[in-house]
PDB file of N, CA and C in Angstrom:
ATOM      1  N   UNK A   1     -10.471  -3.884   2.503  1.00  0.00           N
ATOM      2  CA  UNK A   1      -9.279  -3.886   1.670  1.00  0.00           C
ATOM      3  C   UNK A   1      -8.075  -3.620   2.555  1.00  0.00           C
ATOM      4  N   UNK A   2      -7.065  -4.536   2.465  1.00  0.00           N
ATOM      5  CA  UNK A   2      -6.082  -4.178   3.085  1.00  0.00           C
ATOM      6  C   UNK A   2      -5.085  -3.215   3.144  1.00  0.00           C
ATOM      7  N   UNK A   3      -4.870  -2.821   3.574  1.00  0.00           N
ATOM      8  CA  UNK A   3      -3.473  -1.485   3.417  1.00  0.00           C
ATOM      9  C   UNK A   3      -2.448  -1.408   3.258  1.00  0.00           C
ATOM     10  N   UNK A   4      -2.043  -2.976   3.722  1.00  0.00           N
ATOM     11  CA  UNK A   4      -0.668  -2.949   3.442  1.00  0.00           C
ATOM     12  C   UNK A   4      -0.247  -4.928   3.485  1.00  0.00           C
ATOM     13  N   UNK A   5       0.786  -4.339   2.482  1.00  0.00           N
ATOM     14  CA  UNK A   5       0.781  -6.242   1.853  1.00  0.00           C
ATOM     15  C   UNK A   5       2.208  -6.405   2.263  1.00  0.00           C
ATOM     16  N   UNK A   6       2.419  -7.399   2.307  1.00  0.00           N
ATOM     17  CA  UNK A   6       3.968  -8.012   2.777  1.00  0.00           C
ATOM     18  C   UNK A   6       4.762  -8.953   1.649  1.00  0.00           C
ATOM     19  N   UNK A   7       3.721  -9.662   0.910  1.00  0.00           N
ATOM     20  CA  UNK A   7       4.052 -10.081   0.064  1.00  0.00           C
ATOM     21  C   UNK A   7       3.481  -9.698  -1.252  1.00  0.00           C
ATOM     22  N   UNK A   8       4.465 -10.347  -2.607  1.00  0.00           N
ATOM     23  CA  UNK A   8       3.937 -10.269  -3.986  1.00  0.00           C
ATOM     24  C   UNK A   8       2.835 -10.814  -3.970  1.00  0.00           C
ATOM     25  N   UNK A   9       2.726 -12.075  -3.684  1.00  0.00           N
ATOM     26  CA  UNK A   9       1.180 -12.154  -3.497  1.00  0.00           C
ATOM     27  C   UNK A   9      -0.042 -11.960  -3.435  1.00  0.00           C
ATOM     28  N   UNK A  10      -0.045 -11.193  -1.705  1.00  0.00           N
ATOM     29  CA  UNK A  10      -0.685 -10.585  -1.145  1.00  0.00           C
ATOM     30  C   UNK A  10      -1.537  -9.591  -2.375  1.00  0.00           C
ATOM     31  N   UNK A  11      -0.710  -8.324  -2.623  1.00  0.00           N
ATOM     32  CA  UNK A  11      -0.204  -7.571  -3.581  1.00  0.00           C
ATOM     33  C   UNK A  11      -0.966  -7.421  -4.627  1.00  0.00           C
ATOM     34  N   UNK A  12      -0.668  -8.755  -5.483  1.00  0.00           N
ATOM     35  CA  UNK A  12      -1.051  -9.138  -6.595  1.00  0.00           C
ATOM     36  C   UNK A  12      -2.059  -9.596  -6.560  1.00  0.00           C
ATOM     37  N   UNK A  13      -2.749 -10.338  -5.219  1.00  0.00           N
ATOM     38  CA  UNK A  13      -4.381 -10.814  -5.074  1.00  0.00           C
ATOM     39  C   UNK A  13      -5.336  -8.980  -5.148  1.00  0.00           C
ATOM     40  N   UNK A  14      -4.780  -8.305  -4.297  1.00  0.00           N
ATOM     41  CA  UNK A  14      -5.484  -7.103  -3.916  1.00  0.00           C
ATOM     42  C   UNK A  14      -5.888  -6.311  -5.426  1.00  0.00           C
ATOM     43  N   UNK A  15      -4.584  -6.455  -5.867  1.00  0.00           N
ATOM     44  CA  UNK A  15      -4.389  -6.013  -7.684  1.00  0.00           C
ATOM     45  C   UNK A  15      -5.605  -6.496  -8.481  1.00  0.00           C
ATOM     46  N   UNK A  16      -5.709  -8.179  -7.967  1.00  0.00           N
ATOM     47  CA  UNK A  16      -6.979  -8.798  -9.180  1.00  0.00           C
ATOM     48  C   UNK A  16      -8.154  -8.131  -9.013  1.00  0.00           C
ATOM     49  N   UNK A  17      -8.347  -7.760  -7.763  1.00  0.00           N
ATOM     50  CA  UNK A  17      -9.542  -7.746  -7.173  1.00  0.00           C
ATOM     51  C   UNK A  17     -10.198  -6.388  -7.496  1.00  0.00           C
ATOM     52  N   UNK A  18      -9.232  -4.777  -6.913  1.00  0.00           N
ATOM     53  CA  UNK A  18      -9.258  -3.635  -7.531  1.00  0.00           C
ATOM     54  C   UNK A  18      -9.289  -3.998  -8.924  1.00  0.00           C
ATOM     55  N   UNK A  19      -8.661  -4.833  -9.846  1.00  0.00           N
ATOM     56  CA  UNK A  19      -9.112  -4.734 -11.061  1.00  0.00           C
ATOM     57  C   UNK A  19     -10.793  -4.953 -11.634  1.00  0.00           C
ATOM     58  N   UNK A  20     -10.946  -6.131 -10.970  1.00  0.00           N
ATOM     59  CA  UNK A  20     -11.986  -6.698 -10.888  1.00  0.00           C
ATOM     60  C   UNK A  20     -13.512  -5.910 -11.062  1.00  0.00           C
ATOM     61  N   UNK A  21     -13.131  -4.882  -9.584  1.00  0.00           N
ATOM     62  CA  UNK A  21     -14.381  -4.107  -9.538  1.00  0.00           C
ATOM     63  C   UNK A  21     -14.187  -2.485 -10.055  1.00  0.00           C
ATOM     64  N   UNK A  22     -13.167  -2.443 -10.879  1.00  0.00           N
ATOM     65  CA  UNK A  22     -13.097  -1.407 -11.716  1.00  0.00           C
ATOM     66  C   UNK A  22     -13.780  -1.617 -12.861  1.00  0.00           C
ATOM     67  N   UNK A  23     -13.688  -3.133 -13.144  1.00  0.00           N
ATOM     68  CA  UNK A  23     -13.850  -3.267 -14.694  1.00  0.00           C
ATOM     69  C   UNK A  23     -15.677  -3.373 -14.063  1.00  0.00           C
ATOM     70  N   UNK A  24     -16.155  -3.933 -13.355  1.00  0.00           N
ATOM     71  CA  UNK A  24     -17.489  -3.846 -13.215  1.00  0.00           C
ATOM     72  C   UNK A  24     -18.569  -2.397 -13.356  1.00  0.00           C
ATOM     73  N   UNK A  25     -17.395  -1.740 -13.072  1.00  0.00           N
ATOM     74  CA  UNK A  25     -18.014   0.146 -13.424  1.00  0.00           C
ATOM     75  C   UNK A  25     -19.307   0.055 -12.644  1.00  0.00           C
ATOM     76  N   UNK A  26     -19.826  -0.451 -11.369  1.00  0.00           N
ATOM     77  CA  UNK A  26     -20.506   0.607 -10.866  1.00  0.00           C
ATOM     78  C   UNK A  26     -20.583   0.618  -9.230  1.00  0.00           C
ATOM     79  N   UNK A  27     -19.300   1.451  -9.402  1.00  0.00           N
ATOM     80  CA  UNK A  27     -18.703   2.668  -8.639  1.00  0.00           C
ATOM     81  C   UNK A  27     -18.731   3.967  -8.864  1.00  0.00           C
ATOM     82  N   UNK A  28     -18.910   4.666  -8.257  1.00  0.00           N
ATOM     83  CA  UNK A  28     -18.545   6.135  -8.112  1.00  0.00           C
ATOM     84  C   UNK A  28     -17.116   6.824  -8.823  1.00  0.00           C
ATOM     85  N   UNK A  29     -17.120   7.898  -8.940  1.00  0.00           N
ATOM     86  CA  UNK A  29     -16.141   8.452  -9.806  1.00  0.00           C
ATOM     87  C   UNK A  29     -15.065   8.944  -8.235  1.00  0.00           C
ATOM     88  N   UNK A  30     -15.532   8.894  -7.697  1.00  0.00           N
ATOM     89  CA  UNK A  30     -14.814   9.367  -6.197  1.00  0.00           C
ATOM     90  C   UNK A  30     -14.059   7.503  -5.416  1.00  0.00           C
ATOM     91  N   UNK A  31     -14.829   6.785  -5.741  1.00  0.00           N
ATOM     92  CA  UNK A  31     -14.267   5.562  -5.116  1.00  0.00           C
ATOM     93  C   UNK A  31     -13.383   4.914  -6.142  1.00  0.00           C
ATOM     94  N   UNK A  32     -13.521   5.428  -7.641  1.00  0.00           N
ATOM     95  CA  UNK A  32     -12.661   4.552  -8.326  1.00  0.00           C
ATOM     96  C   UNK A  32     -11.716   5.315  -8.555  1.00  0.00           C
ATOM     97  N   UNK A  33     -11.479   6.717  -8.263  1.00  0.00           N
ATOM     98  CA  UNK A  33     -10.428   7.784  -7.974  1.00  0.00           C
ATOM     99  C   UNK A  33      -9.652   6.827  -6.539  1.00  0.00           C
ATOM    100  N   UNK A  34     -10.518   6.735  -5.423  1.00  0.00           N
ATOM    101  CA  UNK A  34      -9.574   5.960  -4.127  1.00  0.00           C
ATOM    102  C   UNK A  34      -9.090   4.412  -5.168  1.00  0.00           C
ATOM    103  N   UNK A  35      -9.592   3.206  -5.691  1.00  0.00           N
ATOM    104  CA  UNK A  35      -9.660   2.462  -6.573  1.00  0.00           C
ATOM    105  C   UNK A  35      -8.182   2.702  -7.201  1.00  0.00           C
ATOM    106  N   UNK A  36      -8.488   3.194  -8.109  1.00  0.00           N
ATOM    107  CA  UNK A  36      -6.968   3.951  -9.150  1.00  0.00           C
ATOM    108  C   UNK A  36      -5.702   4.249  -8.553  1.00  0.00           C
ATOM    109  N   UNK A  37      -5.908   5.023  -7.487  1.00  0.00           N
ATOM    110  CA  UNK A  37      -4.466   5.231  -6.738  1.00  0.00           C
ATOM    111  C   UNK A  37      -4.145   3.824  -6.002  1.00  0.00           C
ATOM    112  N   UNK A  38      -5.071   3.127  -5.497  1.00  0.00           N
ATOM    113  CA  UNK A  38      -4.480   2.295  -4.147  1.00  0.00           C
ATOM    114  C   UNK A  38      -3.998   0.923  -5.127  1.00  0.00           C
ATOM    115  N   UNK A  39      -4.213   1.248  -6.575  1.00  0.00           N
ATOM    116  CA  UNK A  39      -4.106  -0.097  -7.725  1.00  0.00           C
ATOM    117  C   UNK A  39      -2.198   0.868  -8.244  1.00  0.00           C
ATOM    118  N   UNK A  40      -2.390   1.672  -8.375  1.00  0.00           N
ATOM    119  CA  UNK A  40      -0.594   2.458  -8.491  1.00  0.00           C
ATOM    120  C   UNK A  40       0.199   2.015  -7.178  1.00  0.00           C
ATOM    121  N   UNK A  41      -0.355   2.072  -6.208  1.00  0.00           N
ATOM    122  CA  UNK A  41       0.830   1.686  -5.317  1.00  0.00           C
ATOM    123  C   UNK A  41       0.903   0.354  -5.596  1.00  0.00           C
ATOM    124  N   UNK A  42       0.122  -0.615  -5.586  1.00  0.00           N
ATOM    125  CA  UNK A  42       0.200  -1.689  -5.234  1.00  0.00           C
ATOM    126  C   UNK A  42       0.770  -2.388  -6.850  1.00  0.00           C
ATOM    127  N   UNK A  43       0.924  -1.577  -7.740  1.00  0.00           N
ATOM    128  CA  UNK A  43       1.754  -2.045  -9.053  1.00  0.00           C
ATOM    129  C   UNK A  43       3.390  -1.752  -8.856  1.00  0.00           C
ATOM    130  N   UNK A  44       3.453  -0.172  -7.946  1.00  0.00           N
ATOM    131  CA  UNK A  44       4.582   0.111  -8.132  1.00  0.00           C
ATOM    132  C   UNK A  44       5.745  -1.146  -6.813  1.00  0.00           C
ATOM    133  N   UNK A  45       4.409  -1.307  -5.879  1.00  0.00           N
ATOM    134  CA  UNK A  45       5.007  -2.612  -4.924  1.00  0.00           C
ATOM    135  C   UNK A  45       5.344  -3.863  -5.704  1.00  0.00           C
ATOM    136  N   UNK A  46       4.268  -4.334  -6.093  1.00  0.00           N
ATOM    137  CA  UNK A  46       4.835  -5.554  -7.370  1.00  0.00           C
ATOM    138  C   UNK A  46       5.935  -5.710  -7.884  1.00  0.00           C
ATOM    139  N   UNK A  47       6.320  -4.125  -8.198  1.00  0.00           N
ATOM    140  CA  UNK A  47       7.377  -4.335  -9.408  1.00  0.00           C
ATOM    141  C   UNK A  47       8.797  -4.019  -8.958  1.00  0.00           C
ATOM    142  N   UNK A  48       8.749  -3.337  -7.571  1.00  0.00           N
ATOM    143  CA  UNK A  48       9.867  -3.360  -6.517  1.00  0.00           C
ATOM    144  C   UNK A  48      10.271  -4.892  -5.994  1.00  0.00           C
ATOM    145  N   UNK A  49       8.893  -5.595  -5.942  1.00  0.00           N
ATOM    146  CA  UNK A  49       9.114  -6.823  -5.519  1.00  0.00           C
ATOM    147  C   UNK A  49      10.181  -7.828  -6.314  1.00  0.00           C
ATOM    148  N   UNK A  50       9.432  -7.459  -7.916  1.00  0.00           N
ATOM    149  CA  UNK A  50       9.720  -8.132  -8.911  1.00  0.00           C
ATOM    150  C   UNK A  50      11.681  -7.890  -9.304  1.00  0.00           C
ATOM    151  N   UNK A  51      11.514  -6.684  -9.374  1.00  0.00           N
ATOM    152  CA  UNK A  51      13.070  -6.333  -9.706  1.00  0.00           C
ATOM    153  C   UNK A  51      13.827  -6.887  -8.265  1.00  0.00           C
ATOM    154  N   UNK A  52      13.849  -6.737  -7.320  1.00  0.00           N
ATOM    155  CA  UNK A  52      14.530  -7.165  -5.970  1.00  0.00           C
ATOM    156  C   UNK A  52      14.489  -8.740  -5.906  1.00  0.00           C
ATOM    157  N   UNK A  53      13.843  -9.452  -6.638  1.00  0.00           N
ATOM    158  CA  UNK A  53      13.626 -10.912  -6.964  1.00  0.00           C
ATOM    159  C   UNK A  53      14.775 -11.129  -7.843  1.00  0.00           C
ATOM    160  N   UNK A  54      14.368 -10.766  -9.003  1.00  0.00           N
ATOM    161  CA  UNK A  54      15.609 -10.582 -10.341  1.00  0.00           C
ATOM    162  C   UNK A  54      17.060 -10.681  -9.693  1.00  0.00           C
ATOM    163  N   UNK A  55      17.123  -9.304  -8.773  1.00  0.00           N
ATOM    164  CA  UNK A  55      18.612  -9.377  -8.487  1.00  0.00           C
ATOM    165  C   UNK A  55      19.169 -10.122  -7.917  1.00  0.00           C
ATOM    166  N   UNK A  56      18.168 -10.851  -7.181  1.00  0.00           N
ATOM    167  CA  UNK A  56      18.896 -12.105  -6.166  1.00  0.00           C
ATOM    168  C   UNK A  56      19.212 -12.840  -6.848  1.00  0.00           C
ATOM    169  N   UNK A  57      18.181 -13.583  -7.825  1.00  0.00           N
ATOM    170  CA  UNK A  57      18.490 -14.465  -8.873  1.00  0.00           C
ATOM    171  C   UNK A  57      19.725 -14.210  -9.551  1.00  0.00           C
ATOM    172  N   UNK A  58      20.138 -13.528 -10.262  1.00  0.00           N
ATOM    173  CA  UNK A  58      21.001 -12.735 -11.070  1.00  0.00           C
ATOM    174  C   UNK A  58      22.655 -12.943 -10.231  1.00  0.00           C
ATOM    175  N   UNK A  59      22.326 -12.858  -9.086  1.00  0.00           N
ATOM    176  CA  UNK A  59      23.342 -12.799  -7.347  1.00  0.00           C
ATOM    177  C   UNK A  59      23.512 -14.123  -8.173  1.00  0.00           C
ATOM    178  N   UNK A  60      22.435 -14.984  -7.792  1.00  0.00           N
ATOM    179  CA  UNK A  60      22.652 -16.366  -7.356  1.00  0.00           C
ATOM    180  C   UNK A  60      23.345 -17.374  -8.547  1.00  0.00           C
ATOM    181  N   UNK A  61      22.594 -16.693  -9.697  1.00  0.00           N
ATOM    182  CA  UNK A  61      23.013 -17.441 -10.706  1.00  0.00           C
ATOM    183  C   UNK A  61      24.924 -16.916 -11.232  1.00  0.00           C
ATOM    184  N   UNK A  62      25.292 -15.711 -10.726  1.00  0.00           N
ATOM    185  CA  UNK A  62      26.954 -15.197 -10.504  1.00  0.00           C
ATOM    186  C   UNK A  62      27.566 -16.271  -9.638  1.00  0.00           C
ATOM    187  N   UNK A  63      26.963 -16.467  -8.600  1.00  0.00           N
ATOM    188  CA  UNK A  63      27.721 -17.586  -7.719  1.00  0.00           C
ATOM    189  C   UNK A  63      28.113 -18.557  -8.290  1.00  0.00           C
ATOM    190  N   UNK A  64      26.990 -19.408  -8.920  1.00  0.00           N
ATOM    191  CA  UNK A  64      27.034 -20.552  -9.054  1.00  0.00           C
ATOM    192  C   UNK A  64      28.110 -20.597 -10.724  1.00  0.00           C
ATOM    193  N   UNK A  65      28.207 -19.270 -10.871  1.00  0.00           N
ATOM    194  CA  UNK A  65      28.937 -20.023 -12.233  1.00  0.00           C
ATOM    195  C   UNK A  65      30.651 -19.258 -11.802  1.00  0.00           C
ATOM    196  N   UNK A  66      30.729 -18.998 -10.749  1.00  0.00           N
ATOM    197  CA  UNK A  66      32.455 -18.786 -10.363  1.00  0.00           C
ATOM    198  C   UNK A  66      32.781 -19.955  -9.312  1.00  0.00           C
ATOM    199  N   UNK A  67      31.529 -20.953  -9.031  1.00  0.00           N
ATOM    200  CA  UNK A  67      31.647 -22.009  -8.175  1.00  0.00           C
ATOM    201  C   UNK A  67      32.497 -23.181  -9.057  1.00  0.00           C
TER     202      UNK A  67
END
């Protein structure tokens, strides 16, 4: 599992996947404790991603209508 993502993507593949073998339940209560947290960062990355996307858009679409 990777540690660190660069992209939404990335991110969001790692996301399916921790989901994936959560929902399969058989894991340990200690690995889906590591599981659980490393699925919070990688939501709270998403959604940094997601809002920092928005604003550009938001930028871009201001431009284009004082153009």
């Amino acid at each position: 599992m990777s540690k660190k993502n660069n992209t939404y993507t990335e991110a969001f593949a790692e996301l399916q996947q921790l989901v994936s073998e959560i929902e399969q339940g058989d894991i340990s209560v200690d690995v889906l404790a590591e599981k659980v947290q490393r699925a919070a960062k990688l939501i709270a990355l998403c959604k940094e991603k997601l809002q920092h996307t928005e604003a550009d858009v938001e930028k871009i679409l201001r431009e284009l209508d004082t153009q």
